[in-house]
Protein backbone atom coordinates (compact mmCIF):
# COMPACT_ATOMS: atom_id res chain seq x y z
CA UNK A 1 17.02 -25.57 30.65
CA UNK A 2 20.78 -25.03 31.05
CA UNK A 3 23.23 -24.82 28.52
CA UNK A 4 20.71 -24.78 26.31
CA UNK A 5 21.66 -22.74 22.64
CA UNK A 6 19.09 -19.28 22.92
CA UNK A 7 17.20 -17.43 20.35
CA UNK A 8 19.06 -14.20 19.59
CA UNK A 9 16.47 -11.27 19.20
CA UNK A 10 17.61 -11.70 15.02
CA UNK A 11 16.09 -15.18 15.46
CA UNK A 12 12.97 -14.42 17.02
CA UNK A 13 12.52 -11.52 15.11
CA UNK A 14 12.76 -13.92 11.72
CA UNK A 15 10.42 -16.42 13.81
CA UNK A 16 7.93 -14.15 13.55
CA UNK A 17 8.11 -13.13 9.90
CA UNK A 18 8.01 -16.93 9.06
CA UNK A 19 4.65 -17.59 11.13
CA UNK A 20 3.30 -14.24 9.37
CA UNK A 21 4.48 -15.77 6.18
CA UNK A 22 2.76 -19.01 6.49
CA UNK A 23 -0.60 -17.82 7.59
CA UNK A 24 -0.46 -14.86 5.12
CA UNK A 25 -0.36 -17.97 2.16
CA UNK A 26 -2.76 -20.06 3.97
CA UNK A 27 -5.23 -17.11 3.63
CA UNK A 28 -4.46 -16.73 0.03
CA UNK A 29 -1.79 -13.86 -0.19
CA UNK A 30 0.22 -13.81 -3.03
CA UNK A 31 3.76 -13.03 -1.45
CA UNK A 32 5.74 -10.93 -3.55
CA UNK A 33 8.34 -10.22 -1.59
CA UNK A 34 10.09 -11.54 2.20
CA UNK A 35 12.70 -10.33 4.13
CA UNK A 36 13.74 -12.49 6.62
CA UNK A 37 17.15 -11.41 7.03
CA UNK A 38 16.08 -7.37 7.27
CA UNK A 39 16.92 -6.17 10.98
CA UNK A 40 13.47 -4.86 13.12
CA UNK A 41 14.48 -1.82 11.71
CA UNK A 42 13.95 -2.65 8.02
CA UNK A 43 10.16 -2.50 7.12
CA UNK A 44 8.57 -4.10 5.83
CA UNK A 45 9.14 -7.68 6.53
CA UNK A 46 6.68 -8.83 3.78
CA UNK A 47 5.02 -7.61 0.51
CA UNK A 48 2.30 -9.64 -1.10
CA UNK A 49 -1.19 -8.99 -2.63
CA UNK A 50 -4.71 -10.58 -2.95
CA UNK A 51 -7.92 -9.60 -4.83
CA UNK A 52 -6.75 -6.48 -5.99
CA UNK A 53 -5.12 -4.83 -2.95
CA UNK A 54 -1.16 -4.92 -2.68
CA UNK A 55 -0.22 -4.32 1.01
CA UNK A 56 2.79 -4.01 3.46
CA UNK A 57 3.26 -5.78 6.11
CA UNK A 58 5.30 -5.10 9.56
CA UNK A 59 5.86 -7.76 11.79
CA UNK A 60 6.91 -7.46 15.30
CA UNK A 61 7.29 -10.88 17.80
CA UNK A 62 8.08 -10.65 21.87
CA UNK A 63 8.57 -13.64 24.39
CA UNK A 64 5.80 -14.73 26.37
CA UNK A 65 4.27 -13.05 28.32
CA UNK A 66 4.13 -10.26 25.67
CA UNK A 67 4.01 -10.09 22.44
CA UNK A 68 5.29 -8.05 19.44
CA UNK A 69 4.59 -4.17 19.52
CA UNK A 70 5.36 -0.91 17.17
CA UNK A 71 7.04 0.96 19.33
CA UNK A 72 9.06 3.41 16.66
CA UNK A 73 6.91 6.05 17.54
CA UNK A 74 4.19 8.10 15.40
CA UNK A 75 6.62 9.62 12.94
CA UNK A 76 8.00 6.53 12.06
CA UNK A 77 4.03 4.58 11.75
CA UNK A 78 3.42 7.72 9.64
CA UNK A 79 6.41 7.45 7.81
CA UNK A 80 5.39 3.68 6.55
CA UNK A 81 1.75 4.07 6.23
CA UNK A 82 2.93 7.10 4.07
CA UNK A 83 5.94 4.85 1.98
CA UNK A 84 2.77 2.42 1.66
CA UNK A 85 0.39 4.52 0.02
CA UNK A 86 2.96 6.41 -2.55
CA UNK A 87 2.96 2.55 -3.45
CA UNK A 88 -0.63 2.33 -3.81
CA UNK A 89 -0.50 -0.12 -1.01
CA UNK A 90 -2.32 -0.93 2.50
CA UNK A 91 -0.63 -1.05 5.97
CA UNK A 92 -0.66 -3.87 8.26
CA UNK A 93 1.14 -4.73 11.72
CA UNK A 94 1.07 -8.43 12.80
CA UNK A 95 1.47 -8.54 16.41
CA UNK A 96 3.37 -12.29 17.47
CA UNK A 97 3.64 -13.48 20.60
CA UNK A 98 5.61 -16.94 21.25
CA UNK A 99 5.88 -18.87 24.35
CA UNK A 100 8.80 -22.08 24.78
CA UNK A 101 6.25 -25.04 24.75
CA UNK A 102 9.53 -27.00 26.95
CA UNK A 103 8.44 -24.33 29.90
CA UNK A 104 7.06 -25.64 32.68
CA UNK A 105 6.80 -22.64 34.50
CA UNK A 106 5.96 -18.73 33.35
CA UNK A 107 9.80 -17.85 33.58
CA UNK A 108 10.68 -20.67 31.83
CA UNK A 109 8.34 -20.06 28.65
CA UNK A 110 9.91 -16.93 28.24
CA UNK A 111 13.53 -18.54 27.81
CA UNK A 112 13.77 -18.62 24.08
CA UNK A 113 15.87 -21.72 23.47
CA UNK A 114 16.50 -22.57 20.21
CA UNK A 115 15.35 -26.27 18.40
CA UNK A 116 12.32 -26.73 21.02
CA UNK A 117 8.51 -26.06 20.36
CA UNK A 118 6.42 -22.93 20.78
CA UNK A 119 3.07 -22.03 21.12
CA UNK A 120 2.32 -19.07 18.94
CA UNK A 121 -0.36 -16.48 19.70
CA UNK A 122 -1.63 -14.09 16.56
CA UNK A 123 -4.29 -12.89 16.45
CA UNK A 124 -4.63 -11.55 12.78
CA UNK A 125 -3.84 -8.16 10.57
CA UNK A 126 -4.31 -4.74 11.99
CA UNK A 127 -5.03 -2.09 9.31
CA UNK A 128 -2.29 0.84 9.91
CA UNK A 129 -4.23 3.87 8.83
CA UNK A 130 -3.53 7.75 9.08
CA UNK A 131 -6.55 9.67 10.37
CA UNK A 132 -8.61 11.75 7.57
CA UNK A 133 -6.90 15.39 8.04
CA UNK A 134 -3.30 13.58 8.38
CA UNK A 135 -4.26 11.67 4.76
CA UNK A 136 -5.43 14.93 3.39
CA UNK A 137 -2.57 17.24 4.85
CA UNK A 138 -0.19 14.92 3.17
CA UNK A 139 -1.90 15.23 -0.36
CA UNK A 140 -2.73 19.11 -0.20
CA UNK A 141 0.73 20.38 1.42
CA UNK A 142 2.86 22.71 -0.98
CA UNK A 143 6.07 20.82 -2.22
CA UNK A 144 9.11 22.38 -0.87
């Protein structure tokens, strides 16, 4: 797999948001807005809405072995859970994991060269929710 053109993280990173894209229509999401050019840092990635509910969505995508994680912290998955609900709109984190379907070995699945297949592992929505007292300490606290 020399001189072989790689994936920049930016690539990947859209990668993701694309396969998040795709399944979110197959399943009948109405997306209202994408951002495939927004940096990890820019959430979120994808606005859409179905039967009722508008929701946010935050995508994340790692190289095989892993796969895509939140790792801002708690004050920034409060932050967004928080920016979602002022919207009147659910929280969700896709988690994507991608593997180079060229690899023949483990180290070489990982090499994210660009123009080749890849098996894709994602494994649905999960619901980003702030526990009770946190939801309720955010609608009774005193404005400033």
């Amino acid at each position: 797999m020399e001189d072989l053109e790689l994936m920049t993280p930016g690539d990947i990173h859209v990668f993701g948001i694309e396969i998040v894209f795709k399944q979110l229509e197959k399943d009948g999401w109405a997306i209202d807005s994408v951002d495939v050019e927004a940096d990890i840092k820019s959430d979120p990635q994808i606005t859409a809405h179905k039967d009722g509910e508008t929701a946010f969505f935050v995508v994340r995508t790692g190289l095989y072995p892993g796969r895509g994680r939140f790792e801002e912290g708690q004050g920034s998955f409060e932050i967004l859970v928080r920016h979602a609900m002022e919207h009147g709109a659910s929280c969700y984190f896709a988690s994507v994991g991608i593997a180079n379907a060229d690899g023949k070995t483990e180290a070489e699945m990982s090499i994210p060269v660009k123009g080749v297949g890849y098996n894709v592992e994602f494994d649905g929505l999960v619901k980003m929710e702030l526990p009770a007292d946190a939801v309720n300490e955010s609608v009774s606290a005193p404005a400033s």
